[in-house]
C-alpha atoms as a PDB file:
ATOM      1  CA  UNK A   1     111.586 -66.863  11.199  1.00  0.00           C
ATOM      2  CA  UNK A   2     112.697 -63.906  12.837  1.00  0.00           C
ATOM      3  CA  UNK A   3     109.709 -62.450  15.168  1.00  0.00           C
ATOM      4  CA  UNK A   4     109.068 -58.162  15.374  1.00  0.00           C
ATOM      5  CA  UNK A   5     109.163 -56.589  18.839  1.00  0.00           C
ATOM      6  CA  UNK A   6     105.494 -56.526  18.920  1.00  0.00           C
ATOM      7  CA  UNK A   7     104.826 -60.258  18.526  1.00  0.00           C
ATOM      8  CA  UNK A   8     107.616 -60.917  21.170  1.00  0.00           C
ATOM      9  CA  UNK A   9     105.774 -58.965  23.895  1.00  0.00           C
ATOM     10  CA  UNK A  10     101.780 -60.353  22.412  1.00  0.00           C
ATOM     11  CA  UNK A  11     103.071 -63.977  23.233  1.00  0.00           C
ATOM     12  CA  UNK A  12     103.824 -63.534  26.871  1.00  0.00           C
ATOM     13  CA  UNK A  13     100.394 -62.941  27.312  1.00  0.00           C
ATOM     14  CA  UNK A  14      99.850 -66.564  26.554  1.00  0.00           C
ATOM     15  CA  UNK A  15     101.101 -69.504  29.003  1.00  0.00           C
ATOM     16  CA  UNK A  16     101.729 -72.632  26.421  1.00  0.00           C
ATOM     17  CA  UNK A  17     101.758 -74.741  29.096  1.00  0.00           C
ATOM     18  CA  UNK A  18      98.170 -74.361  29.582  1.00  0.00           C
ATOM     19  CA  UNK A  19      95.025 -75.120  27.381  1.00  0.00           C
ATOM     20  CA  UNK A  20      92.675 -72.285  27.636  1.00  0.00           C
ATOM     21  CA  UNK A  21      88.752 -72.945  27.164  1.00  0.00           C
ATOM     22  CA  UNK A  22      87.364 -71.384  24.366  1.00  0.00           C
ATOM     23  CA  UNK A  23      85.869 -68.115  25.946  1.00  0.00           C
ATOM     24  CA  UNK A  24      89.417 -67.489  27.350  1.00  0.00           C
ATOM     25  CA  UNK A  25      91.285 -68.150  24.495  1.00  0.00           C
ATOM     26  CA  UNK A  26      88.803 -65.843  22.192  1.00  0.00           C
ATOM     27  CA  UNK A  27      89.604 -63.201  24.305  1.00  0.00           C
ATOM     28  CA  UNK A  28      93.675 -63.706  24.546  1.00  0.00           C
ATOM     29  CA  UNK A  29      93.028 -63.975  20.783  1.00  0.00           C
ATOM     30  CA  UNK A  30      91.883 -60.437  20.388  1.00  0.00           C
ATOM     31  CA  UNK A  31      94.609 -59.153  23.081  1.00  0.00           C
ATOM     32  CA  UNK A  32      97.578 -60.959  21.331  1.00  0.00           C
ATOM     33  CA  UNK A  33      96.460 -59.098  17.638  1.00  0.00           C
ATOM     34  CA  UNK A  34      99.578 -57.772  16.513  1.00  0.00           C
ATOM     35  CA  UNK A  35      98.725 -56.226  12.792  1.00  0.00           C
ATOM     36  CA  UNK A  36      97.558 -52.522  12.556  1.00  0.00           C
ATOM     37  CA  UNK A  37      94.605 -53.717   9.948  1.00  0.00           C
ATOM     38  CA  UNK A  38      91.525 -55.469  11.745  1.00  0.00           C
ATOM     39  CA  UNK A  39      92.887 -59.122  11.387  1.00  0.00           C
ATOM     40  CA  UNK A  40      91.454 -62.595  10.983  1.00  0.00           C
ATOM     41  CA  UNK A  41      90.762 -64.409  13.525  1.00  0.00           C
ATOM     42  CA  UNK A  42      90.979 -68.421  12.420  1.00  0.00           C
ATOM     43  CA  UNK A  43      90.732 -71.715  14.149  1.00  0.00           C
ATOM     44  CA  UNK A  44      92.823 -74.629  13.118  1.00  0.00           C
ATOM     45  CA  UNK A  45      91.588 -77.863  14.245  1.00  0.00           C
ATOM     46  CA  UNK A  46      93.563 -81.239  13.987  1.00  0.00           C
ATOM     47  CA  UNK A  47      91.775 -84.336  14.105  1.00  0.00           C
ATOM     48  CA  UNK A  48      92.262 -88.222  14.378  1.00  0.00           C
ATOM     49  CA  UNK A  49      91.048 -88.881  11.583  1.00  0.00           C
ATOM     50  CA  UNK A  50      93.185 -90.392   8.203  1.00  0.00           C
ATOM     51  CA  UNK A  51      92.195 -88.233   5.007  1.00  0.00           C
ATOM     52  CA  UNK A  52      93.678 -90.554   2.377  1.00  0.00           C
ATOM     53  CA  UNK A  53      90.351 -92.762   2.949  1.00  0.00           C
ATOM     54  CA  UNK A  54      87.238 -91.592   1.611  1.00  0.00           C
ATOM     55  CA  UNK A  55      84.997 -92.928   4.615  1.00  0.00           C
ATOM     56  CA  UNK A  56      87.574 -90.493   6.799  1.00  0.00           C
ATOM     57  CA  UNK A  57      87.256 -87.335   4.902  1.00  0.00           C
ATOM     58  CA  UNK A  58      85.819 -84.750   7.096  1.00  0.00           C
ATOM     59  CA  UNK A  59      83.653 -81.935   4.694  1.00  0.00           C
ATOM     60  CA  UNK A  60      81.040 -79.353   4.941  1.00  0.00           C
ATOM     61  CA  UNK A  61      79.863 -76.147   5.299  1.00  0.00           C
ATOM     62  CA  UNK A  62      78.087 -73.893   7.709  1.00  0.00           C
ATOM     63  CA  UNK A  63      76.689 -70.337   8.307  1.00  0.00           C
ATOM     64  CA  UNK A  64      78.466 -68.794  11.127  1.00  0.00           C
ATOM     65  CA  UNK A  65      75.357 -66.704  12.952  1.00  0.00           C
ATOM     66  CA  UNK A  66      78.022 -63.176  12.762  1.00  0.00           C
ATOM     67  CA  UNK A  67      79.328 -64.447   9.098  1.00  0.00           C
ATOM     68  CA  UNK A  68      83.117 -64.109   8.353  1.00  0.00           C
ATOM     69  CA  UNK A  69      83.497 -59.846   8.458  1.00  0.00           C
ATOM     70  CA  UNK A  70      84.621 -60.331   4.869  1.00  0.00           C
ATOM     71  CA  UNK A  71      83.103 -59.758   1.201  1.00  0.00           C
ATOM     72  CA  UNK A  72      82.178 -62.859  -0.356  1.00  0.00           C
ATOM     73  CA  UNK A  73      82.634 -63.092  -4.005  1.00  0.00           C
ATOM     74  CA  UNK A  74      80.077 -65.473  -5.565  1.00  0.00           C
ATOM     75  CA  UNK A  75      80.275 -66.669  -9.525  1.00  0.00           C
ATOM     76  CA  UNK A  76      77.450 -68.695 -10.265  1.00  0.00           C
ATOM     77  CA  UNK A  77      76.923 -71.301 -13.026  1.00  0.00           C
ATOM     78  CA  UNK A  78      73.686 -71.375 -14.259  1.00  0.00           C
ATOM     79  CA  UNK A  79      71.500 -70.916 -17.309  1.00  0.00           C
ATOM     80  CA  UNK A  80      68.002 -69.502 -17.920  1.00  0.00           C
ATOM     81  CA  UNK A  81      65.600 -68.914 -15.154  1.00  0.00           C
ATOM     82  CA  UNK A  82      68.223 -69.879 -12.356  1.00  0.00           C
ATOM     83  CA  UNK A  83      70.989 -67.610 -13.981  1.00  0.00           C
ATOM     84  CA  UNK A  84      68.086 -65.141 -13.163  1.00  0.00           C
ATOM     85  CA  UNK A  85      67.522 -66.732 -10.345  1.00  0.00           C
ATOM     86  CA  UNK A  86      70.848 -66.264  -8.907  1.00  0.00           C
ATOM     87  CA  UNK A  87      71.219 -62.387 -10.239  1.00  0.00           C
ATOM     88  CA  UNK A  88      68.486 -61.577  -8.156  1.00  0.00           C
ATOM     89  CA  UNK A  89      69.978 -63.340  -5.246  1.00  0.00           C
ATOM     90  CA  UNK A  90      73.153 -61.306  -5.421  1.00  0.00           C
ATOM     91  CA  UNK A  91      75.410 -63.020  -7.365  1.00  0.00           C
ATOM     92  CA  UNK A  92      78.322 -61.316  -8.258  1.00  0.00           C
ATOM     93  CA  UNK A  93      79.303 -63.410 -11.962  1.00  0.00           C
ATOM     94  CA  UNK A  94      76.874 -65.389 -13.660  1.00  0.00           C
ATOM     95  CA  UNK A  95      77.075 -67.782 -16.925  1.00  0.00           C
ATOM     96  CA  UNK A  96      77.886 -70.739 -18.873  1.00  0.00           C
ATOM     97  CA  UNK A  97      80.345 -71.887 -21.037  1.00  0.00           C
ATOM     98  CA  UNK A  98      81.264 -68.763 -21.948  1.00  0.00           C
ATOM     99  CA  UNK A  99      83.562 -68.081 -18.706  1.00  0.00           C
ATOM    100  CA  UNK A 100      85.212 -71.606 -19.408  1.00  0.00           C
ATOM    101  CA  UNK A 101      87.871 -69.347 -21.333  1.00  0.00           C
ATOM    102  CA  UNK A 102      87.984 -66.602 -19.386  1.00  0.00           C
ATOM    103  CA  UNK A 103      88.785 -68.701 -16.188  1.00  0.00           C
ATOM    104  CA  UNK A 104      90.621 -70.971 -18.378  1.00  0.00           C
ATOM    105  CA  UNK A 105      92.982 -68.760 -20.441  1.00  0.00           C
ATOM    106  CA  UNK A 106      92.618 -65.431 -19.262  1.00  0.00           C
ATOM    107  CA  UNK A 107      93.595 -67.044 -15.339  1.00  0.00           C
ATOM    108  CA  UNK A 108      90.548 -65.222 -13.789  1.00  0.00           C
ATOM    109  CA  UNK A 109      90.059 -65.871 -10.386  1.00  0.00           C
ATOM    110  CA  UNK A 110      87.778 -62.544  -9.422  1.00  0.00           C
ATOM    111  CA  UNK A 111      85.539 -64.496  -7.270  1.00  0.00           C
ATOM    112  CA  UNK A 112      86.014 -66.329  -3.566  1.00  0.00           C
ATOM    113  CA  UNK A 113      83.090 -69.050  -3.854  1.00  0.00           C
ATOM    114  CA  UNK A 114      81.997 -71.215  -7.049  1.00  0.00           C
ATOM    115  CA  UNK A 115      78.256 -72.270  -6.813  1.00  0.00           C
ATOM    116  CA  UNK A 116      76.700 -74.508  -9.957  1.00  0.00           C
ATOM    117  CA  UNK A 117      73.216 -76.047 -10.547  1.00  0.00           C
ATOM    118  CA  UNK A 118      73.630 -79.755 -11.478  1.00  0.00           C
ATOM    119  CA  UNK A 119      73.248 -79.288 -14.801  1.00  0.00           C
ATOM    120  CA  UNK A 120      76.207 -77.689 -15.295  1.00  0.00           C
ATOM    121  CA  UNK A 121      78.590 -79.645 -13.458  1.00  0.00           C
ATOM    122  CA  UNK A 122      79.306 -80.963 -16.861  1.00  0.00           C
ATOM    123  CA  UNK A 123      80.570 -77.891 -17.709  1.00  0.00           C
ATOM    124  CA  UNK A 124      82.356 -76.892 -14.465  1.00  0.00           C
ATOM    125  CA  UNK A 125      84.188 -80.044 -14.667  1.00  0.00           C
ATOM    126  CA  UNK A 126      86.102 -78.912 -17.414  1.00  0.00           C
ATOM    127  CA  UNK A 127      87.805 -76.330 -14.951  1.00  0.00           C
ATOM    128  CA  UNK A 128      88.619 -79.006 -12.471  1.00  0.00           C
ATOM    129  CA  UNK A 129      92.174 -78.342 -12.974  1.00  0.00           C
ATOM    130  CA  UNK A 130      92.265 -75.058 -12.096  1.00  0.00           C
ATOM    131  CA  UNK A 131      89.370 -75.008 -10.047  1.00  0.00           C
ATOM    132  CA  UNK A 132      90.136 -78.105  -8.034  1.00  0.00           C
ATOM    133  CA  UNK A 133      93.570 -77.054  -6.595  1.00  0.00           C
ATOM    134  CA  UNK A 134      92.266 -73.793  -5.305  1.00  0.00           C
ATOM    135  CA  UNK A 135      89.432 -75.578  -3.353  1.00  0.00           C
ATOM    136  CA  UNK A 136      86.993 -73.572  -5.506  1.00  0.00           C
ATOM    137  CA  UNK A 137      85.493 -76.704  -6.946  1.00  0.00           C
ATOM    138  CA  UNK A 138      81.263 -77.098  -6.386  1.00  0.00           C
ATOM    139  CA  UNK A 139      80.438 -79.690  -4.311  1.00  0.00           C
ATOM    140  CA  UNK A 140      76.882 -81.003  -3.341  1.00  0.00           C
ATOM    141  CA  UNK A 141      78.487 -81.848   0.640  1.00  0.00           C
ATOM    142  CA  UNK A 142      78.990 -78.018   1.029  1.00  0.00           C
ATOM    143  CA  UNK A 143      76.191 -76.829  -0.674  1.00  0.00           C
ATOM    144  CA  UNK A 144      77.671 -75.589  -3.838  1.00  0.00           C
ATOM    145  CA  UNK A 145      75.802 -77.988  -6.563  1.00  0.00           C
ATOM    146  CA  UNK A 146      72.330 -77.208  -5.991  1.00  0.00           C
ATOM    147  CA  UNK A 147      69.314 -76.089  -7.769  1.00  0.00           C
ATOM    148  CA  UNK A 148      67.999 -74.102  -5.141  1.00  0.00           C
ATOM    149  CA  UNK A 149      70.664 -70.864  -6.612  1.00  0.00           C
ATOM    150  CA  UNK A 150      68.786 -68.352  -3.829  1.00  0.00           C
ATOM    151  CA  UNK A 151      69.583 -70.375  -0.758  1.00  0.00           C
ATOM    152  CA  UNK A 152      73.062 -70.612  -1.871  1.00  0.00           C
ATOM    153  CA  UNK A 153      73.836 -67.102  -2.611  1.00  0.00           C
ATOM    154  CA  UNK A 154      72.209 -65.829   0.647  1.00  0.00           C
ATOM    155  CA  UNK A 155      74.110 -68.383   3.108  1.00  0.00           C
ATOM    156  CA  UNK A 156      77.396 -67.545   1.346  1.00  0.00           C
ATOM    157  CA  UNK A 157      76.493 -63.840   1.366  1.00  0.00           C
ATOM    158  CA  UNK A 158      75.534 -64.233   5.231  1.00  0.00           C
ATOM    159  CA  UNK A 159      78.592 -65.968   5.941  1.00  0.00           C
ATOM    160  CA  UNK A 160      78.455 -69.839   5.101  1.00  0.00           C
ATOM    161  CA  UNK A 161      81.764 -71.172   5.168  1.00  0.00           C
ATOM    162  CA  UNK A 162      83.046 -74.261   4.064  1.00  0.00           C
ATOM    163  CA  UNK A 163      85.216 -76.340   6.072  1.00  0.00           C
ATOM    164  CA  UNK A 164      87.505 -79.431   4.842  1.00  0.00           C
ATOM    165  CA  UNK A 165      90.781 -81.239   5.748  1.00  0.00           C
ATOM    166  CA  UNK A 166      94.050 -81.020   4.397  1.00  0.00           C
ATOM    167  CA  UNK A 167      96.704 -83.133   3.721  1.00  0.00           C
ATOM    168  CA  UNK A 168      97.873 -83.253   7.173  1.00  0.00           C
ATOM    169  CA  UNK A 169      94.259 -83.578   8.656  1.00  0.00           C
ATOM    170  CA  UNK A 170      93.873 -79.852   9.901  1.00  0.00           C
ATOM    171  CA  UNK A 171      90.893 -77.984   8.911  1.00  0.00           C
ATOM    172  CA  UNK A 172      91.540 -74.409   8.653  1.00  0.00           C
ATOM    173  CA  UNK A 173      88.947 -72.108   9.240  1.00  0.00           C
ATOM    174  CA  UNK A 174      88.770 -68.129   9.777  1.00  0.00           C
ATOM    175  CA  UNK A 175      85.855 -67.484  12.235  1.00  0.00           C
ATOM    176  CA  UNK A 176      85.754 -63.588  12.282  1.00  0.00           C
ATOM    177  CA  UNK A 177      87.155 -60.444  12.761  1.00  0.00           C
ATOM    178  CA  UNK A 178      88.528 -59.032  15.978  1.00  0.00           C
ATOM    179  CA  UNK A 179      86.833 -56.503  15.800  1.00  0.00           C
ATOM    180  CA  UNK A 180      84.112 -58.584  16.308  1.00  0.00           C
ATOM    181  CA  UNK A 181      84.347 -58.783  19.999  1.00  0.00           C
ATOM    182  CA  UNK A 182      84.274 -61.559  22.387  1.00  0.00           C
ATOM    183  CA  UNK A 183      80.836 -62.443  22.202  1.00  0.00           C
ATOM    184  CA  UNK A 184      79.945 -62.907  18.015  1.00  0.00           C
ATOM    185  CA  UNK A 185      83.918 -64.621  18.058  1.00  0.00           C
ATOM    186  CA  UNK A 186      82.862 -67.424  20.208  1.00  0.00           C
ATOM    187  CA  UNK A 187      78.878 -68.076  19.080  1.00  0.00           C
ATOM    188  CA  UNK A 188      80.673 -68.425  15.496  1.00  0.00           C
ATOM    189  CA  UNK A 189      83.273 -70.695  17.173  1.00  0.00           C
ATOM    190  CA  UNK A 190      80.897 -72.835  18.740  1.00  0.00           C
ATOM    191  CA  UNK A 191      79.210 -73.140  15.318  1.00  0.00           C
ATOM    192  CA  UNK A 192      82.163 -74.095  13.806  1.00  0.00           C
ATOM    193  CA  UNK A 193      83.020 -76.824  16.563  1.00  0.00           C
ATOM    194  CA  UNK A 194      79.515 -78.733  16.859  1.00  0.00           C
ATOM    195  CA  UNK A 195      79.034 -78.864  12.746  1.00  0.00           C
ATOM    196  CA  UNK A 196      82.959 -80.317  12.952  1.00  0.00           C
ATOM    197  CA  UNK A 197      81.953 -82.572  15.858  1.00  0.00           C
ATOM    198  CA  UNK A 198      78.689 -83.726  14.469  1.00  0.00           C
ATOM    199  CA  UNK A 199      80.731 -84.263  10.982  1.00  0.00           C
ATOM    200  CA  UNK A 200      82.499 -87.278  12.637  1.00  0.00           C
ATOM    201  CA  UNK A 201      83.346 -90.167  10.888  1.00  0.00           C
ATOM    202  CA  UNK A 202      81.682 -93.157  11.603  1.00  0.00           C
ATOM    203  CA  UNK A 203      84.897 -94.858  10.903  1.00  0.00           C
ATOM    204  CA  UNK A 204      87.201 -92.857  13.126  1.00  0.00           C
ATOM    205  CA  UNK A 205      88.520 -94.792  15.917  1.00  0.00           C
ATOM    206  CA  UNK A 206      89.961 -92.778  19.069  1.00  0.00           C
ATOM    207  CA  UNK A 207      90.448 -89.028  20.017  1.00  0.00           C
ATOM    208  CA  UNK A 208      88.508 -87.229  17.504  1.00  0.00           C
ATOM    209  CA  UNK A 209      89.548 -83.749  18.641  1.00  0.00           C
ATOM    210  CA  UNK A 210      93.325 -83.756  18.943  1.00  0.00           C
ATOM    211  CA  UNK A 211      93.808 -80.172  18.791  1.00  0.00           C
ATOM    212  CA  UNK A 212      92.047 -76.907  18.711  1.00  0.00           C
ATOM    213  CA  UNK A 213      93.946 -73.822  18.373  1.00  0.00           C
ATOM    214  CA  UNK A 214      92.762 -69.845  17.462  1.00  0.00           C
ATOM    215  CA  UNK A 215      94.998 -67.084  16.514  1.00  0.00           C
ATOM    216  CA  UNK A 216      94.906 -64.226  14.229  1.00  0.00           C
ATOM    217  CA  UNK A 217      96.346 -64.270  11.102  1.00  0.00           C
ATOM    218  CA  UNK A 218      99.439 -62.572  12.552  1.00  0.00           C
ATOM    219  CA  UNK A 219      99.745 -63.548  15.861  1.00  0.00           C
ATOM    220  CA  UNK A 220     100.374 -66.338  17.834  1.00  0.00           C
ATOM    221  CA  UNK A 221      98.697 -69.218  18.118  1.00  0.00           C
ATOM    222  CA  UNK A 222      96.404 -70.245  21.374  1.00  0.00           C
ATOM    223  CA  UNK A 223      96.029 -73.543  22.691  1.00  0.00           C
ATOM    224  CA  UNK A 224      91.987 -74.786  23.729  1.00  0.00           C
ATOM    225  CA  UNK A 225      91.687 -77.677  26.027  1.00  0.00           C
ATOM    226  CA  UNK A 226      89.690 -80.019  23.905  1.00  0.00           C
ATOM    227  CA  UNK A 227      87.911 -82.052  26.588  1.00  0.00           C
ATOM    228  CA  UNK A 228      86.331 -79.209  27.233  1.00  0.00           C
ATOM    229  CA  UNK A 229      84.650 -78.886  23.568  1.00  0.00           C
ATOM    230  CA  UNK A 230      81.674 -80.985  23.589  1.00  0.00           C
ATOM    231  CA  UNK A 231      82.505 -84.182  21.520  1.00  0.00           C
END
């Protein structure tokens, strides 16, 4: 991939022979931001962990304290007093079956975050093929199946994010924007890192935390030393 000017001169600021503790790297993160838009800053952590087994899967969700700098869409599925419920909390969508064919056949896909109440997970699940592969499926471990619609809307709203592993075992997070400044970058880092950390596996044998790196969504990536991460 060939590289612009810009990003050429951003990575020199960055030694890759060195891992940088966090409060170092969040601020070569900001410095290294080559986009003219105010970018994404994301942290991609790879663990020692094996995803294909279910007592290895690494999942959750948590409210970073400066929330994500973007607008969360929320469609909530709920009927009666918690469709209310969840209107009054902010909700962008509400309903029922009758956005099964909307979502379904009309491919709409106006909202970032899927929250249900229990009830309707009967319902939902009829969308798990379309739902599923986008990771916008409900799931009680990040919060998303619940009857308690308020709480749900307001952490996603304040910037509850949900983090999970892929296929090759890195979670992929964004944890801001630059223009967030060094400060609210590395509280929501730290957030990130100790729910991730206290998410462990009881079956994961080894290094836990085999890498940690930030970058925006543009520029390059930046190396942490992970002993230095609380584990």
């Amino acid at each position: 991939m060939k590289r612009g000017k810009k990003y050429l001169e951003k990575v020199k600021l960055i030694d890759s022979a060195v891992m940088y503790d966090s409060k170092e790297a969040i601020d070569l993160v900001q410095q290294t931001s080559v986009a003219k838009f105010d970018e994404t800053v994301e942290a991609h952590i790879r663990l020692g962990v094996d995803s294909r087994h279910a007592d290895q899967q690494v999942r959750g969700a948590v409210v970073l304290p400066h929330g994500t700098g973007k607008t969360v869409r929320v469609l909530v599925f709920a009927k009666g007093d918690k469709a209310e419920e969840a209107l009054a909390a902010g909700a962008d969508f509400v309903g029922a079956e009758d956005l099964i064919p909307k979502i379904q056949n009309d491919n709409w896909f106006g909202f970032d975050v899927v929250v249900a109440t229990p009830d309707m997970m009967g319902v939902v699940g009829r969308l798990g093929r379309v739902l599923g592969p986008k990771g916008l499926m409900p799931n009680p471990k990040a919060g998303t199946v619940t009857m308690d619609v308020t709480k749900a809307v307001n952490d996603i709203k304040a910037g509850k994010i949900e983090y999970r592993l892929d296929k090759t075992n890195i979670i992929h997070v964004p944890i801001g924007k630059v223009s967030f400044g060094s400060d609210k970058l590395s509280e929501n880092f730290q957030t990130l890192m100790s729910a991730v950390i206290k998410a462990k596996p009881t079956a994961s044998k080894g290094q836990y935390l085999k890498s940690v790196v930030v970058a925006t969504t543009m520029g390059p990536g930046i190396k942490l030393n992970t002993a230095k991460i609380v584990e």
